[in-house]
N, C-alpha and C. Protein backbone atom coordinates (compact mmCIF):
# COMPACT_ATOMS: atom_id res chain seq x y z
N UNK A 1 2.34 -209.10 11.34
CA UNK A 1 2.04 -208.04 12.29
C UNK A 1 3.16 -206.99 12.24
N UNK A 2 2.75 -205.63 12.45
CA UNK A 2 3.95 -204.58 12.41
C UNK A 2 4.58 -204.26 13.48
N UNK A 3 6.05 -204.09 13.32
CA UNK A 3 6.30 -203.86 14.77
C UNK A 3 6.25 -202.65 15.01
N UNK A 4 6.61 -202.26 16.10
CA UNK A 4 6.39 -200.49 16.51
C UNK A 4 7.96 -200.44 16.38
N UNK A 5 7.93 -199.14 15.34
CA UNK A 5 8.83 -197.93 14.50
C UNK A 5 9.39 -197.46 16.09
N UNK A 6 9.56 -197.40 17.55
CA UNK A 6 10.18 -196.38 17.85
C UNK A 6 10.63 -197.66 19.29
N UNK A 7 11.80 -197.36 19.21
CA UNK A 7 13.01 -198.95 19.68
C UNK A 7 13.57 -198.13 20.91
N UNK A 8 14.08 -198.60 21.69
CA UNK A 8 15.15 -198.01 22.52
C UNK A 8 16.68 -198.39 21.44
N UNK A 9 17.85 -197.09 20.95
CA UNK A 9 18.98 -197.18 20.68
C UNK A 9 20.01 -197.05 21.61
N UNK A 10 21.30 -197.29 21.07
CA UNK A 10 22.36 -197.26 21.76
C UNK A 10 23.06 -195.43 21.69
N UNK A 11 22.09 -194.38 21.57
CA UNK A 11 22.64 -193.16 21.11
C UNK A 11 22.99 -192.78 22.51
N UNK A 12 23.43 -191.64 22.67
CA UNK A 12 23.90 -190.79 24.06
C UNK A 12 23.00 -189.90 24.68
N UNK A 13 22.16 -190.51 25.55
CA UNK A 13 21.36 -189.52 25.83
C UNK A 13 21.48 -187.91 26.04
N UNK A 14 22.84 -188.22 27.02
CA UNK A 14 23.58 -186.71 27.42
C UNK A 14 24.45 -186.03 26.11
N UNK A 15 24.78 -186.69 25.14
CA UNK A 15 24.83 -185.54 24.07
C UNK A 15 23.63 -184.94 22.85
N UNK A 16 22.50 -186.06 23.25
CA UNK A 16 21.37 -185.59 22.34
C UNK A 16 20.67 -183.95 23.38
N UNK A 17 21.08 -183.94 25.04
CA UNK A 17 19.75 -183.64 25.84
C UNK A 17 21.29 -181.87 25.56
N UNK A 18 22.41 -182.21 25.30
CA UNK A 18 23.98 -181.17 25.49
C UNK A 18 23.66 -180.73 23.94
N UNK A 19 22.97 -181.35 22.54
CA UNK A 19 22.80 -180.76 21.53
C UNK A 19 21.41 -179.64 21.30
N UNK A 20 20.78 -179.40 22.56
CA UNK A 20 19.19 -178.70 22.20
C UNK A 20 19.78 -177.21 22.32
N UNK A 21 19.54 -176.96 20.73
CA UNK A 21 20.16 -175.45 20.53
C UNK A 21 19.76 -174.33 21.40
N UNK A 22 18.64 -174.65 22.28
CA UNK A 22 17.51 -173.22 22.61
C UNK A 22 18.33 -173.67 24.36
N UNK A 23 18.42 -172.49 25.29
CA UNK A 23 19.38 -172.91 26.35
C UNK A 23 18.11 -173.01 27.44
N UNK A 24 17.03 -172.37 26.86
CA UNK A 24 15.84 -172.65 27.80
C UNK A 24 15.57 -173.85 27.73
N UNK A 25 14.93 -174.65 26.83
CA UNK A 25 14.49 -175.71 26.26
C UNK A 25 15.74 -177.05 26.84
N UNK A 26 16.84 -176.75 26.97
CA UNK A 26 17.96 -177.69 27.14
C UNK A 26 17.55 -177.98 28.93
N UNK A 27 17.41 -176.38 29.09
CA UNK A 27 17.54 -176.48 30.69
C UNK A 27 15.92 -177.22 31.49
N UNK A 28 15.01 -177.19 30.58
CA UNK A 28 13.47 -177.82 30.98
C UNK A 28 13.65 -178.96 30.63
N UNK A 29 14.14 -179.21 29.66
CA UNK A 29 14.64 -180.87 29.42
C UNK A 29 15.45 -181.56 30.37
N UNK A 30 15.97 -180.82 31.25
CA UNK A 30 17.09 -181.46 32.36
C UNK A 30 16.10 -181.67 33.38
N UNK A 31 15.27 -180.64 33.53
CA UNK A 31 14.01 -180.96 34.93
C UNK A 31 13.44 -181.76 34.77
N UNK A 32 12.89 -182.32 33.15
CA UNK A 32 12.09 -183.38 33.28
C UNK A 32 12.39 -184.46 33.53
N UNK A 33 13.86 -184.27 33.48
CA UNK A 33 14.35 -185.53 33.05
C UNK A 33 14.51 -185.90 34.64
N UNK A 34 14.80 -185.03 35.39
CA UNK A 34 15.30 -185.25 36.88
C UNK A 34 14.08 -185.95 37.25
N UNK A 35 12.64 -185.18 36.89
CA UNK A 35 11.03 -185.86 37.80
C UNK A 35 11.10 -187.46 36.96
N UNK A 36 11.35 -187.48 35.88
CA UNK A 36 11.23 -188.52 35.41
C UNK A 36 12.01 -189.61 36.15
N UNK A 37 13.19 -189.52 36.44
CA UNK A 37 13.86 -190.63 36.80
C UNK A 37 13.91 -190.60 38.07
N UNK A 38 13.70 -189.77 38.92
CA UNK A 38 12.62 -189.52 40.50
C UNK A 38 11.73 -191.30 40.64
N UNK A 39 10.54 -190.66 39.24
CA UNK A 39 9.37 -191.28 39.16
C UNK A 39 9.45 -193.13 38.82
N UNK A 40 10.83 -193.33 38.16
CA UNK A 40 10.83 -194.41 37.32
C UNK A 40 11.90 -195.49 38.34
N UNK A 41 12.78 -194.60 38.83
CA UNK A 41 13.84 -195.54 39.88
C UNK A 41 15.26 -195.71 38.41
N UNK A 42 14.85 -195.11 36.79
CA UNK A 42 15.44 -196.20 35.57
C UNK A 42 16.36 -194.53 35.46
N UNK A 43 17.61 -195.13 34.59
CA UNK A 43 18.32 -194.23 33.93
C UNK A 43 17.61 -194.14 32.47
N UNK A 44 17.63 -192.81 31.52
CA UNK A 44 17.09 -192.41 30.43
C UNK A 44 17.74 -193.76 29.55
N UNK A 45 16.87 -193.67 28.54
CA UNK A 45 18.06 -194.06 26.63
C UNK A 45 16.99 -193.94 25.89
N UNK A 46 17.50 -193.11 24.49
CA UNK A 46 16.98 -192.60 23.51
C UNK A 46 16.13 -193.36 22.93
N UNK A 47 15.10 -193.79 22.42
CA UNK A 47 13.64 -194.42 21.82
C UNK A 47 13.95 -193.56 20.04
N UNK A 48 14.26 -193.90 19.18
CA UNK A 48 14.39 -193.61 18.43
C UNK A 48 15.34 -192.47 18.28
N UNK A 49 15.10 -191.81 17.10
CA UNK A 49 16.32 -190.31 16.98
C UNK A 49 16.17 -189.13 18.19
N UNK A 50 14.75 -188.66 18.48
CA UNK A 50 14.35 -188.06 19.31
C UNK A 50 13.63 -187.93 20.72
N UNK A 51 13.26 -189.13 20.83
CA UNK A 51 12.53 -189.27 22.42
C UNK A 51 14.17 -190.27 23.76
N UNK A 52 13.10 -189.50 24.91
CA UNK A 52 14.37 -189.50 25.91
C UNK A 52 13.06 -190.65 26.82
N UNK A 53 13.51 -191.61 27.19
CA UNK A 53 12.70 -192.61 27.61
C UNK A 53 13.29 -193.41 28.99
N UNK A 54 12.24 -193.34 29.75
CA UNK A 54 12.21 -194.10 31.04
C UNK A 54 11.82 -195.19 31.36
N UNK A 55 12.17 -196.50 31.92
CA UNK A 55 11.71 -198.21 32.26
C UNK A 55 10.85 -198.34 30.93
N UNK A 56 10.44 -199.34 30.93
CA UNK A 56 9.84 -199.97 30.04
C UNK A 56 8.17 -200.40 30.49
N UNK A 57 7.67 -201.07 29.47
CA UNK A 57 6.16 -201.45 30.13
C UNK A 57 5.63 -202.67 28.73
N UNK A 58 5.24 -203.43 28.65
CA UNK A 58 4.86 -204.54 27.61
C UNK A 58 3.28 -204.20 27.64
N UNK A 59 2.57 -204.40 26.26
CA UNK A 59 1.30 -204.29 25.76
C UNK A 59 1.08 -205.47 25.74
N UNK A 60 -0.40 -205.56 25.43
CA UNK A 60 -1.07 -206.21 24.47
C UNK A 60 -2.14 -205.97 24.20
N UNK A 61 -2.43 -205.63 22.80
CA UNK A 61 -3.75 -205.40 22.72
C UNK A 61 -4.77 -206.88 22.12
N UNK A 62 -5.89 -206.29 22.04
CA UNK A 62 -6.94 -207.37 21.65
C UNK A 62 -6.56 -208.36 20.58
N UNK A 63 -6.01 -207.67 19.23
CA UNK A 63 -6.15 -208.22 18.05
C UNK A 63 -4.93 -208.89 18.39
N UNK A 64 -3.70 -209.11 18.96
CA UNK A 64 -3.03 -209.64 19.46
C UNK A 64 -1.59 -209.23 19.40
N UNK A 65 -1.68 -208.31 18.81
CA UNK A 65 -0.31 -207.48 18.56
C UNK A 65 0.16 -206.83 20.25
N UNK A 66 1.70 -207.22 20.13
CA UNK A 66 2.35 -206.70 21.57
C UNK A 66 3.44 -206.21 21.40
N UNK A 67 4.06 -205.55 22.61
CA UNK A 67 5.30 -205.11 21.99
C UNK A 67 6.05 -204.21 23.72
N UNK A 68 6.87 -203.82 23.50
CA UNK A 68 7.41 -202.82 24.34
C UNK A 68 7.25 -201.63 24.71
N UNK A 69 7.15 -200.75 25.29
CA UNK A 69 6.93 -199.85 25.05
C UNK A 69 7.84 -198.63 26.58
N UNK A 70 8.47 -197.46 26.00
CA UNK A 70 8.61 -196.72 27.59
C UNK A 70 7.86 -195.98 28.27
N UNK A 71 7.68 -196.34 29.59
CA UNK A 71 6.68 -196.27 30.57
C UNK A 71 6.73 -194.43 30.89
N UNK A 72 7.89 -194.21 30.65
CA UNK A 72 7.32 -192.31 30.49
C UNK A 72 8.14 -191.93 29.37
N UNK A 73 8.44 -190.74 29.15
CA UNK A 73 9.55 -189.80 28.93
C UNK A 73 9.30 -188.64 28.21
N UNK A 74 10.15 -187.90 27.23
CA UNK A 74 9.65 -186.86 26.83
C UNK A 74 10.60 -186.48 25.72
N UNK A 75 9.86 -185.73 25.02
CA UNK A 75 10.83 -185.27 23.50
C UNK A 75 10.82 -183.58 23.41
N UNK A 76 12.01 -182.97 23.67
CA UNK A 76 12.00 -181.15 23.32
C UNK A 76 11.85 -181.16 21.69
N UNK A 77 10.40 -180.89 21.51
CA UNK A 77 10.59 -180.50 20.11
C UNK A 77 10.52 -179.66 19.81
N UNK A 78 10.55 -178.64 18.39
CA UNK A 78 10.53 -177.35 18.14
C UNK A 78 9.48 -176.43 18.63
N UNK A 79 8.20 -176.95 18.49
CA UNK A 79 6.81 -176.28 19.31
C UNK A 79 6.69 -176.28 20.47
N UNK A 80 6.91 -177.76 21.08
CA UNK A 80 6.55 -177.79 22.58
C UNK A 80 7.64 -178.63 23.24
N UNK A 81 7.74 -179.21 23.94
CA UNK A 81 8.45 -180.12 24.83
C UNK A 81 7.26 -181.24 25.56
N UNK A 82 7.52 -182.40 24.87
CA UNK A 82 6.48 -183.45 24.54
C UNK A 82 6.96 -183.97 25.63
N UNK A 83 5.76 -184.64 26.38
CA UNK A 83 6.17 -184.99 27.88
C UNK A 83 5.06 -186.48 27.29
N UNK A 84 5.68 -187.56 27.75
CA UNK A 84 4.45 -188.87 27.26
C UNK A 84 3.74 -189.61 29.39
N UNK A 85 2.81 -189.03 28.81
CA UNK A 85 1.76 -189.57 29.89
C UNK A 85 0.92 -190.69 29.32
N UNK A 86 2.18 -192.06 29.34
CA UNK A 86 0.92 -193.01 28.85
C UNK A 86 -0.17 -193.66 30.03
N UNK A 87 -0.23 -193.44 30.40
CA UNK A 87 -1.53 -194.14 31.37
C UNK A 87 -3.03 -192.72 30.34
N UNK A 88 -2.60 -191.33 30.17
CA UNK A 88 -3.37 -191.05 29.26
C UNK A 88 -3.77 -189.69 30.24
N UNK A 89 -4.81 -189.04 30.28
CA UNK A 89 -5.30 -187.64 31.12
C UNK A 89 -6.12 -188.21 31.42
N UNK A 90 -7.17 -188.20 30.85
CA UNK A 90 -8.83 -188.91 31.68
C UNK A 90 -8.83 -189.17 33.05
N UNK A 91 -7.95 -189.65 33.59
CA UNK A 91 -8.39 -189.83 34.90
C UNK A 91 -7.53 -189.46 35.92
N UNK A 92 -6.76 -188.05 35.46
CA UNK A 92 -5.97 -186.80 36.22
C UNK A 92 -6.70 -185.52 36.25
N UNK A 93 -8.21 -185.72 36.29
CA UNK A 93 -8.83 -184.32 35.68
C UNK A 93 -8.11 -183.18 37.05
N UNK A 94 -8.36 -183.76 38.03
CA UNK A 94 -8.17 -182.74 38.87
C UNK A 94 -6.56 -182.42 38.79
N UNK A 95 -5.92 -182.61 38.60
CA UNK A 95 -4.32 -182.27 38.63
C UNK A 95 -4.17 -181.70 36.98
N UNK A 96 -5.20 -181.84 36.06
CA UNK A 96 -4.58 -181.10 34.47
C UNK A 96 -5.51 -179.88 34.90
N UNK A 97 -6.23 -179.44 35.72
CA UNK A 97 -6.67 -178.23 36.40
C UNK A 97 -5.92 -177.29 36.76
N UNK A 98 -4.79 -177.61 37.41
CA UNK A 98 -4.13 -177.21 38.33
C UNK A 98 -2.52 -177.06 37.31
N UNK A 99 -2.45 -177.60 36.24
CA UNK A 99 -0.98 -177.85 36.03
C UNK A 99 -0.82 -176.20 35.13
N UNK A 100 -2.14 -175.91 34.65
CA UNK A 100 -1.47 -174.49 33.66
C UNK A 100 -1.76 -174.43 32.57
N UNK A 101 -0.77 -174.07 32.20
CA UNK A 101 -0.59 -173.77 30.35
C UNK A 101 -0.52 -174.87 29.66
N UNK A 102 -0.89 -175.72 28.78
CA UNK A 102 -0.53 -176.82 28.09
C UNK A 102 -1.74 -177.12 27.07
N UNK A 103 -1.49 -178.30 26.18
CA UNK A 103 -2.01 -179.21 24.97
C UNK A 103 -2.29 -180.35 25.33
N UNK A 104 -3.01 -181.10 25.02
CA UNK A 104 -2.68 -182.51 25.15
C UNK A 104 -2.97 -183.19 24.21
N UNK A 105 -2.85 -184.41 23.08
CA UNK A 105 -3.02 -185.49 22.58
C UNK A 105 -3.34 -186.98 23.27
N UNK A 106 -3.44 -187.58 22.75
CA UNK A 106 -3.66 -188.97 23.14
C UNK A 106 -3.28 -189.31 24.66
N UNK A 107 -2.05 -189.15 24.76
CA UNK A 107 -0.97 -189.82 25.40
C UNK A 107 0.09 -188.33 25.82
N UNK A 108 0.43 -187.35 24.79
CA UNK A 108 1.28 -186.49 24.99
C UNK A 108 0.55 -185.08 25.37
N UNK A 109 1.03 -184.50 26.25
CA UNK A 109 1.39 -183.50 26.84
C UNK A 109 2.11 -182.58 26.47
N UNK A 110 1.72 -181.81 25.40
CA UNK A 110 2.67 -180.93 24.82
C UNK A 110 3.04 -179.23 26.06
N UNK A 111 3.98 -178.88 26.42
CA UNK A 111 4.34 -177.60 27.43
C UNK A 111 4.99 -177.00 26.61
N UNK A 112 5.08 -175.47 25.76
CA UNK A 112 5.82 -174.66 25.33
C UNK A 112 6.89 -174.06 26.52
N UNK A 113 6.82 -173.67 27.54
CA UNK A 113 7.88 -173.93 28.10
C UNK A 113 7.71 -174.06 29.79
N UNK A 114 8.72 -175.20 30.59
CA UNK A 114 8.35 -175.64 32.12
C UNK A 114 7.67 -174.43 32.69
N UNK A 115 8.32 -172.81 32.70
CA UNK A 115 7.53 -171.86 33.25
C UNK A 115 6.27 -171.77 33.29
N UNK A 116 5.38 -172.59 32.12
CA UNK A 116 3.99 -171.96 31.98
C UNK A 116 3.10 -173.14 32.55
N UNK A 117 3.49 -174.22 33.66
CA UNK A 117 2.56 -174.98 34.12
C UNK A 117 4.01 -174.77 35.73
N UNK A 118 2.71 -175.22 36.70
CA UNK A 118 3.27 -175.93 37.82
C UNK A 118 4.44 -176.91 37.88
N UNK A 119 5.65 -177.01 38.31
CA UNK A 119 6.25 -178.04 38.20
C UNK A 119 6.17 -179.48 39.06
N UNK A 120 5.71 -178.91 40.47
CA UNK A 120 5.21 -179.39 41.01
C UNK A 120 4.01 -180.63 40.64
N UNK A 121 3.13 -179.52 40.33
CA UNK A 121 2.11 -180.63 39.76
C UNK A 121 2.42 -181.28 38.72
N UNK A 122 3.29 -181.02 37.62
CA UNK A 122 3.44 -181.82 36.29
C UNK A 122 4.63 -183.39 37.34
N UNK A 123 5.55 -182.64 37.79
CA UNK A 123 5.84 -183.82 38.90
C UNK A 123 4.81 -185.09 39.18
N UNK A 124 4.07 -184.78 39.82
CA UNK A 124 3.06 -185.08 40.65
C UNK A 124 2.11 -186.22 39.28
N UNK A 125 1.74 -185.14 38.26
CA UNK A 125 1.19 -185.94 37.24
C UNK A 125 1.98 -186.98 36.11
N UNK A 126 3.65 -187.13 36.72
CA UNK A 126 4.17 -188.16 35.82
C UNK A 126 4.57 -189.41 36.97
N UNK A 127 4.65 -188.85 38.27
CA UNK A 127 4.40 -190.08 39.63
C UNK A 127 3.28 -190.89 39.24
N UNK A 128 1.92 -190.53 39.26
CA UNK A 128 1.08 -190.66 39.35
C UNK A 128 0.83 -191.90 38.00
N UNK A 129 0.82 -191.47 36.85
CA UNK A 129 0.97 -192.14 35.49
C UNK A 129 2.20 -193.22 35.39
N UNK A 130 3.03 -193.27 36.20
CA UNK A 130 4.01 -194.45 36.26
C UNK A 130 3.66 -195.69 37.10
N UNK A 131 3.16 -195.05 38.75
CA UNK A 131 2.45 -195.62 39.14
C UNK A 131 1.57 -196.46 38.45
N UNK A 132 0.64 -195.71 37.58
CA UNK A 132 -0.80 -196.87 37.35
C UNK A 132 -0.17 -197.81 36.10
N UNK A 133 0.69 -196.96 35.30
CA UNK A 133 1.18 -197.74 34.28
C UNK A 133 1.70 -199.65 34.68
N UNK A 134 2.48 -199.27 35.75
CA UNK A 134 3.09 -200.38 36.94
C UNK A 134 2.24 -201.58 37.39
N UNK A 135 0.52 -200.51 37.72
CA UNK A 135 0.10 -201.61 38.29
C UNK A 135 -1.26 -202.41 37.30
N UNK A 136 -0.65 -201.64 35.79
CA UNK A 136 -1.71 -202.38 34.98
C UNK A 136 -1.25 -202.81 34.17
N UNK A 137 0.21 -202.31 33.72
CA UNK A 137 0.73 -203.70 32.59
C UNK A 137 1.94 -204.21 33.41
N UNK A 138 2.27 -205.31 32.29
CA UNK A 138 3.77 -205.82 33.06
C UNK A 138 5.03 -204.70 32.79
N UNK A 139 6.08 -204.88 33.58
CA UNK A 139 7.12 -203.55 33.48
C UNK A 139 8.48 -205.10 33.52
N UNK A 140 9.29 -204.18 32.88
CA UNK A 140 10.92 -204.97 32.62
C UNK A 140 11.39 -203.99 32.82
């Protein structure tokens, strides 16, 4: 079975979040990071080279593969500033109404920058997704 490619490391969160060249992008990365750890009760640590990650949450799927996984967080990347909503959108319709400007994938939430959605509501929509995350898998 494969394991999942993206680990919590021992890197520095606060010099990866003190290296984001763009001073906008550094400074939306600090807000998220504030709703995030609001939302989680957890201090950040880096999930591979680039993601900034909050508490944890354990899988399992059918075929029987399991693993770890972090219950929010978010990556400033060059396009957007990747916000991870794993509980997923589907069943935030009314609050991704309301949030603005944005993308979404699977799981991610891409925002080109905090100005162009509600903060409030993007708040509101990573409470919300930690919450259910909490009360449907196990959390460490």
């Amino acid at each position: 079975m494969t394991e999942n490619k993206t680990k919590p490391t021992s890197a520095s969160v606060t010099e990866f979040v003190n290296a984001i060249e763009d001073p906008q992008k550094r400074a939306d990365a600090r807000k998220v990071a504030a709703m995030m750890r609001r939302a989680t009760g957890k201090r950040a640590k880096m999930w591979g080279s680039s993601i900034v990650g909050y508490g944890t949450y354990h899988y399992r799927y059918d075929s029987g593969r399991e693993g770890d996984f972090l219950l929010t967080g978010y990556s400033p990347r060059k396009q957007a500033l990747t916000v991870y909503i794993l509980a997923g959108f589907e069943r935030f319709g009314p609050l991704m109404k309301k949030l603005g400007k944005y993308k979404t994938g699977k799981s991610c939430l891409y925002i080109k920058r905090l100005a162009d959605v509600d903060e409030n509501v993007l708040e509101q929509l990573i409470n919300e997704s930690v919450d259910y995350m909490r009360a449907n898998y196990k959390n460490w």
